[in-house]
N, C-alpha and C. Protein backbone atom coordinates (compact mmCIF):
# COMPACT_ATOMS: atom_id res chain seq x y z
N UNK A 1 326.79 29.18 159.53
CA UNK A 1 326.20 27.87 159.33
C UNK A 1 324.67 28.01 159.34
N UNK A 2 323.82 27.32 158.27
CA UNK A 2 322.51 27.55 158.17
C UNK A 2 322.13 26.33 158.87
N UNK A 3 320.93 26.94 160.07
CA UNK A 3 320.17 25.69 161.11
C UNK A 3 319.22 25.38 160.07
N UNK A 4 318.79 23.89 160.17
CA UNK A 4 317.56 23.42 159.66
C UNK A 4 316.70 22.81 160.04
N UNK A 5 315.39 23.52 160.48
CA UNK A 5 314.32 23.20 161.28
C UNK A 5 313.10 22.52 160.72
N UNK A 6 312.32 21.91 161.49
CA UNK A 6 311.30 21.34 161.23
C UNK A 6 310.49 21.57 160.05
N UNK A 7 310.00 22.71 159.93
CA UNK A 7 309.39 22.79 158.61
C UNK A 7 310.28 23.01 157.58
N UNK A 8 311.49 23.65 157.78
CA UNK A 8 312.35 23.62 155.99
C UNK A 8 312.23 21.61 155.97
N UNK A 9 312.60 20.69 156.76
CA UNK A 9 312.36 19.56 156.36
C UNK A 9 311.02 18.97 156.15
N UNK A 10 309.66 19.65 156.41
CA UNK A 10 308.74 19.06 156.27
C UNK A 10 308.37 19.43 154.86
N UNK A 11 308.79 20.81 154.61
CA UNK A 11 308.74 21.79 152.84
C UNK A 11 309.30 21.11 151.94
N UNK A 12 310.34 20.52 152.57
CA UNK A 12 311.17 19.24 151.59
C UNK A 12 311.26 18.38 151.49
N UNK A 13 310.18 17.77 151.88
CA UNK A 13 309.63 16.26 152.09
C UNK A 13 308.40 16.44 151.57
N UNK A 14 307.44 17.55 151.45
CA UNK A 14 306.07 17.61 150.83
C UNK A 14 306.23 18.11 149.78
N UNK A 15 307.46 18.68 148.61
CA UNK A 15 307.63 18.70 147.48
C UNK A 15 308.07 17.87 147.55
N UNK A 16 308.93 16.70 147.49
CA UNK A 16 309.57 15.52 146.97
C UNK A 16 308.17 14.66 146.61
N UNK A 17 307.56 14.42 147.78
CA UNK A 17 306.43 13.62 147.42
C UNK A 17 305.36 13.91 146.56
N UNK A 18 304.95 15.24 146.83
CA UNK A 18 304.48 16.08 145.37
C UNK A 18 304.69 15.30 143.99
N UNK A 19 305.68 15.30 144.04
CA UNK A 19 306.72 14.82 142.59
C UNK A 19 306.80 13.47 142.18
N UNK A 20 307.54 12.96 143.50
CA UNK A 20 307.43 11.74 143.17
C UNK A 20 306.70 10.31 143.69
N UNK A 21 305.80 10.82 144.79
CA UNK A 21 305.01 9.87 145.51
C UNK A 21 303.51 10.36 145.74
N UNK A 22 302.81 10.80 144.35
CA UNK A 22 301.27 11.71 144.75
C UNK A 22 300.63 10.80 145.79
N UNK A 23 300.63 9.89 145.95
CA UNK A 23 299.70 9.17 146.80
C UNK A 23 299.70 9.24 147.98
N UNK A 24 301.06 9.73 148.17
CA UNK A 24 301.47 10.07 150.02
C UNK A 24 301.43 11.57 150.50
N UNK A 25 300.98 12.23 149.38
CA UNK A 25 301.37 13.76 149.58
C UNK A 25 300.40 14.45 150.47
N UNK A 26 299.34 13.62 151.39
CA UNK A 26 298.83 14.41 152.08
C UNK A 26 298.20 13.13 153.37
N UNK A 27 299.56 12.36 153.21
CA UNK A 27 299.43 11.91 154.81
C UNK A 27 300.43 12.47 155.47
N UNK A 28 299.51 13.73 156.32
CA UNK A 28 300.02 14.56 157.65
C UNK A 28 301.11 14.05 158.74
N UNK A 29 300.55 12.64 159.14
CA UNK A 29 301.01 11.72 160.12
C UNK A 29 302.91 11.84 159.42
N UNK A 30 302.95 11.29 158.47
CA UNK A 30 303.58 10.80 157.78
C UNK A 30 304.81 11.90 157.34
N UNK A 31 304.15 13.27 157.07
CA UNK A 31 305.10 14.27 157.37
C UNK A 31 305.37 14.59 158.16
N UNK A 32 304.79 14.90 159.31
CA UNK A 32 304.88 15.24 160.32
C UNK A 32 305.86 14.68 161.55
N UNK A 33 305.76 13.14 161.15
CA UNK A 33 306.89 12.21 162.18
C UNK A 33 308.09 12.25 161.25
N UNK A 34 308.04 12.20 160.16
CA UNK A 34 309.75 12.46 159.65
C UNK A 34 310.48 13.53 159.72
N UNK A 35 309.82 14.57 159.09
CA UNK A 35 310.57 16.30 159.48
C UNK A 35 310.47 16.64 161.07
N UNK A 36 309.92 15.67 162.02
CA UNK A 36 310.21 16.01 163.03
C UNK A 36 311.87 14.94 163.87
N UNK A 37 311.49 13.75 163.31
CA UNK A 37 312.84 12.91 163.08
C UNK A 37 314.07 13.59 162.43
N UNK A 38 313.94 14.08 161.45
CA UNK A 38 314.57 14.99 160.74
C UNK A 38 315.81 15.88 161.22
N UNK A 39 314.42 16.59 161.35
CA UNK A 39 315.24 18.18 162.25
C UNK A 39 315.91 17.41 163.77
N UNK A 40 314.78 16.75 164.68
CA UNK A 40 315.91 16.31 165.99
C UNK A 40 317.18 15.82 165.38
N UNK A 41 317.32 14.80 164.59
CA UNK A 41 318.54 14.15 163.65
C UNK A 41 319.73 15.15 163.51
N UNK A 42 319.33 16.31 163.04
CA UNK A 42 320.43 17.15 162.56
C UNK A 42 320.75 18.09 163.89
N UNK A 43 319.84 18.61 164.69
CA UNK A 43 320.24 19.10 165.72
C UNK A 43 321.44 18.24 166.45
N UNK A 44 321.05 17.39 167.46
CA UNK A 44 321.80 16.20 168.07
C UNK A 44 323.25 16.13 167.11
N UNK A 45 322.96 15.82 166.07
CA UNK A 45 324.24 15.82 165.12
C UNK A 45 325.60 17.06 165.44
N UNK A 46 324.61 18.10 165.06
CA UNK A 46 325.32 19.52 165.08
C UNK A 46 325.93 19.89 166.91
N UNK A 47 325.05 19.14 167.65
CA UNK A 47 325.10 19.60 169.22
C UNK A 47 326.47 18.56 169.42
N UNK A 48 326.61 17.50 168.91
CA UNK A 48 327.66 16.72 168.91
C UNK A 48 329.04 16.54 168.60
N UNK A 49 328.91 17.73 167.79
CA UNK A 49 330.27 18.26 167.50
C UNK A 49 329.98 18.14 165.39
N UNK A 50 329.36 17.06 165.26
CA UNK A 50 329.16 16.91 163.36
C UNK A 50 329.39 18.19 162.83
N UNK A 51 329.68 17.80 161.50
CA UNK A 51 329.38 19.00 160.69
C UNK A 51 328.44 19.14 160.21
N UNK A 52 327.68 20.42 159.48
CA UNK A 52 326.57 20.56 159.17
C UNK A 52 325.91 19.81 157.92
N UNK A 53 326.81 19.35 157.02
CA UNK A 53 327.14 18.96 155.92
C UNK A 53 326.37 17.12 156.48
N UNK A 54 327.58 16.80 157.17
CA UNK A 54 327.00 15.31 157.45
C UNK A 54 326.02 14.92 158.34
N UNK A 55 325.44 16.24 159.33
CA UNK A 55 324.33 16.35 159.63
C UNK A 55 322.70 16.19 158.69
N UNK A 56 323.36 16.87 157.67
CA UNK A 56 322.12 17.52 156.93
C UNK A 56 322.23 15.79 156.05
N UNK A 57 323.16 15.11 155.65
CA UNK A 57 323.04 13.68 155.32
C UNK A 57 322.51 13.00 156.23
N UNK A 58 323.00 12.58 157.14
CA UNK A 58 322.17 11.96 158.14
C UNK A 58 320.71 12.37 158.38
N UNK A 59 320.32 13.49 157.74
CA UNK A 59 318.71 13.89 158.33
C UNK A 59 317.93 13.01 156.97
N UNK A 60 318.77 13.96 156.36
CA UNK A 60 318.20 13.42 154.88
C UNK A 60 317.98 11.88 154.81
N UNK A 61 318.72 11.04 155.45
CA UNK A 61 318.83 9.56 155.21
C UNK A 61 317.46 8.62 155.68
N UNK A 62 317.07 9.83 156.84
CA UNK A 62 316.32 9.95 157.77
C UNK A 62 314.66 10.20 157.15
N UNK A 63 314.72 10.95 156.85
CA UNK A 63 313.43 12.29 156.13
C UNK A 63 313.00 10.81 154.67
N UNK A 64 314.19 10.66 153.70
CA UNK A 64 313.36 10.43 152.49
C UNK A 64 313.69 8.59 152.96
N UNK A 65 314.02 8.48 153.45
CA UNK A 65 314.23 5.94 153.87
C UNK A 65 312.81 5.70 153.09
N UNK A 66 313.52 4.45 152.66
CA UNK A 66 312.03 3.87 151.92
C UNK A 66 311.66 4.68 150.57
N UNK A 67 311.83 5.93 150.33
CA UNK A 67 310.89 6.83 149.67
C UNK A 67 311.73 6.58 148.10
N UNK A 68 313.48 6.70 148.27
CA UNK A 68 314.31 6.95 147.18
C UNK A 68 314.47 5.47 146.15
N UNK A 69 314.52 5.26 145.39
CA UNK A 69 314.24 4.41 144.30
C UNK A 69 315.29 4.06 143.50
N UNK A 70 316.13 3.76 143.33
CA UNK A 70 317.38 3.19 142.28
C UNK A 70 316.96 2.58 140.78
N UNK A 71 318.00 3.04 139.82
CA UNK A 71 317.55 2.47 138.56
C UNK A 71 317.51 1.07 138.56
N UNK A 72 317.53 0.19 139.36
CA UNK A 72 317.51 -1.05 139.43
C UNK A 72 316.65 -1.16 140.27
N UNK A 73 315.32 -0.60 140.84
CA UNK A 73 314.02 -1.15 141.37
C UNK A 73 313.21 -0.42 140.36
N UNK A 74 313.65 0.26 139.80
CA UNK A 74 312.74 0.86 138.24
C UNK A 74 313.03 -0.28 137.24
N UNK A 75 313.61 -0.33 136.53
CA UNK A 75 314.27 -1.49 135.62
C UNK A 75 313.53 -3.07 136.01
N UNK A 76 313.42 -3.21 137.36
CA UNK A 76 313.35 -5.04 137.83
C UNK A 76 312.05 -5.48 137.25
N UNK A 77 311.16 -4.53 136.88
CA UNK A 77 309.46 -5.46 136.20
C UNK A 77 310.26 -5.26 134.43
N UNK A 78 310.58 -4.26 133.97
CA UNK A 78 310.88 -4.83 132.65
C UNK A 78 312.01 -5.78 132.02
N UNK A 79 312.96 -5.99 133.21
CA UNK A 79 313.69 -7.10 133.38
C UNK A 79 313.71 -8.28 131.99
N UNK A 80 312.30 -8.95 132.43
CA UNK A 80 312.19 -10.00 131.91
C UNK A 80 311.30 -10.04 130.58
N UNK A 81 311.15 -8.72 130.42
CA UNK A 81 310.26 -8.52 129.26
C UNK A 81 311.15 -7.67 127.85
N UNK A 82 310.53 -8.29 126.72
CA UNK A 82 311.19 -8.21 125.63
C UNK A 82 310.77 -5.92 125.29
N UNK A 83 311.72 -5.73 124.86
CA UNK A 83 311.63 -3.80 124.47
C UNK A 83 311.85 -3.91 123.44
C-alpha cells in the first residue's frame, strides 16, 4: 500500500492550480493548510481501519473543495446568451 504524505499532496495541489487556478498558485498559506488537511485526512482514515482507495477520496475531497468546477458552473454565464 502506497502512504501519502504531505508534500505528494501539496505537489498535487500546486500543479492542479498551476493549470487551472493561476491566481492561487502561489498562496503558500493556502497550500500549505490543505496538503496538510490532506495528508492528516488520509492518515486517520488508513489508522481507522479505511481503505487506501477511500482514504485517498476523502483527502482528495479535502485538498481540491471549492477548487473543482462542473460543466454547469462553466455553461451558467452563457446560459442566457445567444451562440
Amino acid at each position: 500500500m502506497e502512504i501519502y504524505s504531505e508534500p505528494w499532496f501539496r505537489t498535487r495541489l500546486d500543479y492542479y492550480l498551476r493549470e487551472r487556478h493561476p491566481q492561487l498558485q502561489y498562496r503558500a498559506q493556502l497550500l500549505d493548510r490543505r496538503s496538510a488537511v490532506a495528508a492528516d485526512l488520509y492518515r486517520r482514515t488508513c489508522d481507522a481501519g479505511g481503505s487506501a482507495e477511500c482514504a485517498l477520496r476523502l483527502a482528495d475531497r479535502s485538498l481540491f473543495r471549492g477548487l473543482l468546477l462542473s460543466l454547469i458552473h462553466i455553461s451558467e454565464p452563457t446560459r442566457r446568451s445567444y451562440i
